[in-house]
N, C-alpha and C. Protein backbone atom coordinates (compact mmCIF):
# COMPACT_ATOMS: atom_id res chain seq x y z
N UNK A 1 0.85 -1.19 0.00
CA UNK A 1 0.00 0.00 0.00
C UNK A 1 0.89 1.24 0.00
N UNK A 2 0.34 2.33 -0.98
CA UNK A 2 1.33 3.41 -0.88
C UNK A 2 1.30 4.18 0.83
N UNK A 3 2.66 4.84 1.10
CA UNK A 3 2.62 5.90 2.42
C UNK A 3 1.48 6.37 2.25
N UNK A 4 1.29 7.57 1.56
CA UNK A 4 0.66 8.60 1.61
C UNK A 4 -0.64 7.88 1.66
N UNK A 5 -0.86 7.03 0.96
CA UNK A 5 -2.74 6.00 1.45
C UNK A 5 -2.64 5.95 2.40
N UNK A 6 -1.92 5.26 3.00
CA UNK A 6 -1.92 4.85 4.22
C UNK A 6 -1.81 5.80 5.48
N UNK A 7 -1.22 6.65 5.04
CA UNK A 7 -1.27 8.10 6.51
C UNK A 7 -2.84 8.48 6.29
N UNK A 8 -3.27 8.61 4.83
CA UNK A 8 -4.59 9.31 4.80
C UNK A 8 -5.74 8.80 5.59
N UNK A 9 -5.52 7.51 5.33
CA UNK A 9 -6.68 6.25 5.50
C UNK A 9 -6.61 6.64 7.34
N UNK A 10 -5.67 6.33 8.20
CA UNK A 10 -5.23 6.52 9.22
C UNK A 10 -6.00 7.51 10.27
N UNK A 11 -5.84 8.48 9.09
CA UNK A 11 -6.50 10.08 9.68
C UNK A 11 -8.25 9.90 9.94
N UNK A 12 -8.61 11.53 9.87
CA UNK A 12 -9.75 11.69 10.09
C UNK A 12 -10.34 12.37 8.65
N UNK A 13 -11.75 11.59 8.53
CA UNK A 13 -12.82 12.51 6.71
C UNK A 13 -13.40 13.32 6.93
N UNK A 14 -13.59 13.96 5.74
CA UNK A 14 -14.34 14.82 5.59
C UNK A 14 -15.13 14.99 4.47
N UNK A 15 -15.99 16.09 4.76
CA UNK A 15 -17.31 16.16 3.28
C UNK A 15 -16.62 17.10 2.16
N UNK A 16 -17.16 16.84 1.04
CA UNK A 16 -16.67 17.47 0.26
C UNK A 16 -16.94 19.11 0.19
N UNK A 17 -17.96 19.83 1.52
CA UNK A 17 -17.97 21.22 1.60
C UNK A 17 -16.81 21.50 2.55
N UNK A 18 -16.44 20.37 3.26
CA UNK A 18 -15.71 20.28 4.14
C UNK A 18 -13.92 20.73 3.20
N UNK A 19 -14.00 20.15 2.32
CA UNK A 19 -12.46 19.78 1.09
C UNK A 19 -12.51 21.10 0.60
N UNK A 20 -13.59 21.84 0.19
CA UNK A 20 -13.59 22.68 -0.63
C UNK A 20 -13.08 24.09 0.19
N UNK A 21 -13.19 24.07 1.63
CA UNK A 21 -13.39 25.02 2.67
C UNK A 21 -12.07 24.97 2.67
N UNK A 22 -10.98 23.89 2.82
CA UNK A 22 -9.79 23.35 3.11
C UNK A 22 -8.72 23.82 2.08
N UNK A 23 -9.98 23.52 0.54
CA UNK A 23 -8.86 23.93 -0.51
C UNK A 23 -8.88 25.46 -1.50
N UNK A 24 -9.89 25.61 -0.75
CA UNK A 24 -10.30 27.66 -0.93
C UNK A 24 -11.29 27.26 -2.20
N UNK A 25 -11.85 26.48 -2.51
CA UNK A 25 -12.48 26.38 -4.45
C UNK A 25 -13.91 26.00 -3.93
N UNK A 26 -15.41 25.78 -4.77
CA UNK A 26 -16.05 25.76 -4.48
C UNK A 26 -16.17 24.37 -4.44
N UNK A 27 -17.11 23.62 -3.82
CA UNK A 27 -17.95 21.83 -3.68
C UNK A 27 -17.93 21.57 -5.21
N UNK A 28 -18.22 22.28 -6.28
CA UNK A 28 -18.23 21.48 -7.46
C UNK A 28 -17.02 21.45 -7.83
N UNK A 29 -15.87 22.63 -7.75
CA UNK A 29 -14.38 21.97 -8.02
C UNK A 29 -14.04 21.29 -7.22
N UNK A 30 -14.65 20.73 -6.20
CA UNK A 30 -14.16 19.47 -5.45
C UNK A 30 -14.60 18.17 -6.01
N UNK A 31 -15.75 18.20 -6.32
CA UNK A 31 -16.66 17.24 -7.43
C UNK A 31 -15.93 17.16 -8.17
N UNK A 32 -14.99 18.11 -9.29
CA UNK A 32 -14.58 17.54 -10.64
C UNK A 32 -13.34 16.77 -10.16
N UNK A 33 -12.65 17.74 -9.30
CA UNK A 33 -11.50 17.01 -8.67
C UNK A 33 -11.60 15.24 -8.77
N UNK A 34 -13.05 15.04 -7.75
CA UNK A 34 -13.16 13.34 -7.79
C UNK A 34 -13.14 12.69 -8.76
N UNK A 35 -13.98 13.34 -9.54
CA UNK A 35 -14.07 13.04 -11.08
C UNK A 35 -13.10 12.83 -11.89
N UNK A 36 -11.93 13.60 -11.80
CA UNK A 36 -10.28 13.18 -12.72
C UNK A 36 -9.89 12.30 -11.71
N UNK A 37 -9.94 11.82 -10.56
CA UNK A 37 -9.37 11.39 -10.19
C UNK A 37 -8.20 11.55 -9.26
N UNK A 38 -8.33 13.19 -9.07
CA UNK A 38 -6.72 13.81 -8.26
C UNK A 38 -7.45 13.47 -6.61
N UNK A 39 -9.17 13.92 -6.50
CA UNK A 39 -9.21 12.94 -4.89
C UNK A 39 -9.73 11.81 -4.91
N UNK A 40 -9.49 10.91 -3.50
CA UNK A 40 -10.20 9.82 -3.39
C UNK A 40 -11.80 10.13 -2.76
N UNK A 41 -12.58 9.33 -3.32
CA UNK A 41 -14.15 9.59 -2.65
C UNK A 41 -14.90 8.45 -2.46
N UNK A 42 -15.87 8.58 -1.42
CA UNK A 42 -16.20 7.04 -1.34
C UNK A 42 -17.84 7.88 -0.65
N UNK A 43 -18.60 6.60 -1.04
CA UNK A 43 -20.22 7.32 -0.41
C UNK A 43 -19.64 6.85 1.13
N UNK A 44 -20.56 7.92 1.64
CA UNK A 44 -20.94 8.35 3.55
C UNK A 44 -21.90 6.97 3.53
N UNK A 45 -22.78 7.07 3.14
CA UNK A 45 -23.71 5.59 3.29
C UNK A 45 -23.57 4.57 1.86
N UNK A 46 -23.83 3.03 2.32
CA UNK A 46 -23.92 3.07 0.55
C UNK A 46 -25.14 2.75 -0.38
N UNK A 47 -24.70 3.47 -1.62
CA UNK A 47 -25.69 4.09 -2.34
C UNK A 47 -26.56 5.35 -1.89
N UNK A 48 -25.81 5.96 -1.24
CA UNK A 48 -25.93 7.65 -1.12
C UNK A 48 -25.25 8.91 -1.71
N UNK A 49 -25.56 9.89 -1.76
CA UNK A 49 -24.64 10.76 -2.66
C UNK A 49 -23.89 11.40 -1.88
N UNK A 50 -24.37 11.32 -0.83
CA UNK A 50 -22.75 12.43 0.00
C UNK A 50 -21.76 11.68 -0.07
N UNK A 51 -20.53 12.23 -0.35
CA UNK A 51 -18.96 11.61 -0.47
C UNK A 51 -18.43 12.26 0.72
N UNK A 52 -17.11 11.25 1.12
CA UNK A 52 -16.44 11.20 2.47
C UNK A 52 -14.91 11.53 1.56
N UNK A 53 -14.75 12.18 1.98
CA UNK A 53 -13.14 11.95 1.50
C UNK A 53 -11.63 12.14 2.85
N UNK A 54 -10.63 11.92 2.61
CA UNK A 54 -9.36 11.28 3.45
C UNK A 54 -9.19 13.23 3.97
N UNK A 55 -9.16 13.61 5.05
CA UNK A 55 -8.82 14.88 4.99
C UNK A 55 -7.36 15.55 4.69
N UNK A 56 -6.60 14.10 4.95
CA UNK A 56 -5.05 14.51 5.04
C UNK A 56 -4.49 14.62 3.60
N UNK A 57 -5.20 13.71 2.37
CA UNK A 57 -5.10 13.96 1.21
C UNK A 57 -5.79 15.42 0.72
N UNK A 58 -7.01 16.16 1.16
CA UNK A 58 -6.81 17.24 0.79
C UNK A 58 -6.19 18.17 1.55
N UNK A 59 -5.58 18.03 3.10
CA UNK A 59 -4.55 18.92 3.36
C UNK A 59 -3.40 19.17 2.32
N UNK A 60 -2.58 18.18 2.10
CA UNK A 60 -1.65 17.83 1.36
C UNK A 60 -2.20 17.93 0.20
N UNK A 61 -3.01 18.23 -0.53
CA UNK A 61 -3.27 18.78 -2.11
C UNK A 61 -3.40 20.58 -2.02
N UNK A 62 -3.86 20.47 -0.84
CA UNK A 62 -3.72 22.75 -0.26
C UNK A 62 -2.50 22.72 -0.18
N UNK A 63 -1.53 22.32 0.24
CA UNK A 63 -0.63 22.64 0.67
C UNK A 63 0.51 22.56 -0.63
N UNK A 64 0.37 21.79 -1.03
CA UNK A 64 1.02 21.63 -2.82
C UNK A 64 0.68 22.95 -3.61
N UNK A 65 -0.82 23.07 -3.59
CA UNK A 65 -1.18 23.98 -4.26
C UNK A 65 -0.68 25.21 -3.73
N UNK A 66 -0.27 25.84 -2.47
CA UNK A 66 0.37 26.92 -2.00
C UNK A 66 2.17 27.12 -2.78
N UNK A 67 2.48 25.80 -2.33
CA UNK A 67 3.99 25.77 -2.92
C UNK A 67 4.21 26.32 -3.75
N UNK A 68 3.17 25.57 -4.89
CA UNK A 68 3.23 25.93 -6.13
C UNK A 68 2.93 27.49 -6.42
N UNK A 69 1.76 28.03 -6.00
CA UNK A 69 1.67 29.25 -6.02
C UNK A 69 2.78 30.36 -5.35
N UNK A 70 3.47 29.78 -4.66
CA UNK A 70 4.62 30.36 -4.05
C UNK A 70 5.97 30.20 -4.92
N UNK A 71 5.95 29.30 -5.45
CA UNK A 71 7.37 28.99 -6.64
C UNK A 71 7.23 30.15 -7.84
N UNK A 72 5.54 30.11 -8.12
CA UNK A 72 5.17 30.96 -9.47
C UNK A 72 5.68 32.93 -9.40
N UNK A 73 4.75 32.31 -7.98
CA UNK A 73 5.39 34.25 -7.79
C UNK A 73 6.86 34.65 -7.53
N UNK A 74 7.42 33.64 -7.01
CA UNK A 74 9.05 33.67 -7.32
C UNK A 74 9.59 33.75 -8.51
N UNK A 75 9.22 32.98 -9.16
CA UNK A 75 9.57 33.32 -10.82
C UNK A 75 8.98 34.33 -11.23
N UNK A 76 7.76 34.89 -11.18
CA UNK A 76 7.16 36.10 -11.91
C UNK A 76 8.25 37.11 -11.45
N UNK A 77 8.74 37.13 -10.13
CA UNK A 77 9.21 38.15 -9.47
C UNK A 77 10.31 38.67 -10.02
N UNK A 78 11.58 37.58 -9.84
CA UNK A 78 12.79 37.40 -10.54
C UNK A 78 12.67 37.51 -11.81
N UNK A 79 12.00 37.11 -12.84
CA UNK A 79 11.37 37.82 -14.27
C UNK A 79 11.17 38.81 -14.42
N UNK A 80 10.32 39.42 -13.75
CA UNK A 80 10.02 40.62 -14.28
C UNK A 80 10.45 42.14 -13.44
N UNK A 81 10.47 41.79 -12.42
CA UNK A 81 11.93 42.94 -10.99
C UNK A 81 10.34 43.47 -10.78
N UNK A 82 9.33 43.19 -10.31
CA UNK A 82 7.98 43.60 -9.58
C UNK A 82 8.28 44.10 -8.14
N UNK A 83 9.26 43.08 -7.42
CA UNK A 83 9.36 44.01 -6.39
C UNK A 83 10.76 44.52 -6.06
């Protein structure tokens, strides 16, 4: 089983208004998210529509996504002498 499954699985879920709150975007870019495949989702009951998802996998997808937004403005910066 991969680490990172396995720390997630470990942890504590959450709802997908819950992911979206976590990852600043709205419940339906959390929806498409499931949909490509970048989160894991599983029904709350089964054959229900609320989805549960790993919270530590969308910590760790916010937190990527900061990096990244933090690398970009480093390069914009050094590119272009902004500050």
């Amino acid at each position: 089983m991969d680490e990172n499954l396995r720390r997630w699985a470990s942890g504590p879920e959450c709802s997908v208004s819950e992911a979206a709150r976590i990852l600043k975007v709205s419940r339906e870019s959390v929806r498409r998210m499931i949909l490509r495949g970048d989160l894991y989702a599983w029904p709350a009951v089964p054959g229900g529509m609320k989805k549960l998802l790993w919270e530590g996998q969308v910590r760790d997808m916010a937190a990527a996504a900061r990096a990244e937004a933090i690398r970009r403005g480093k390069m914009m910066q050094s590119t272009f002498n902004f500050f």
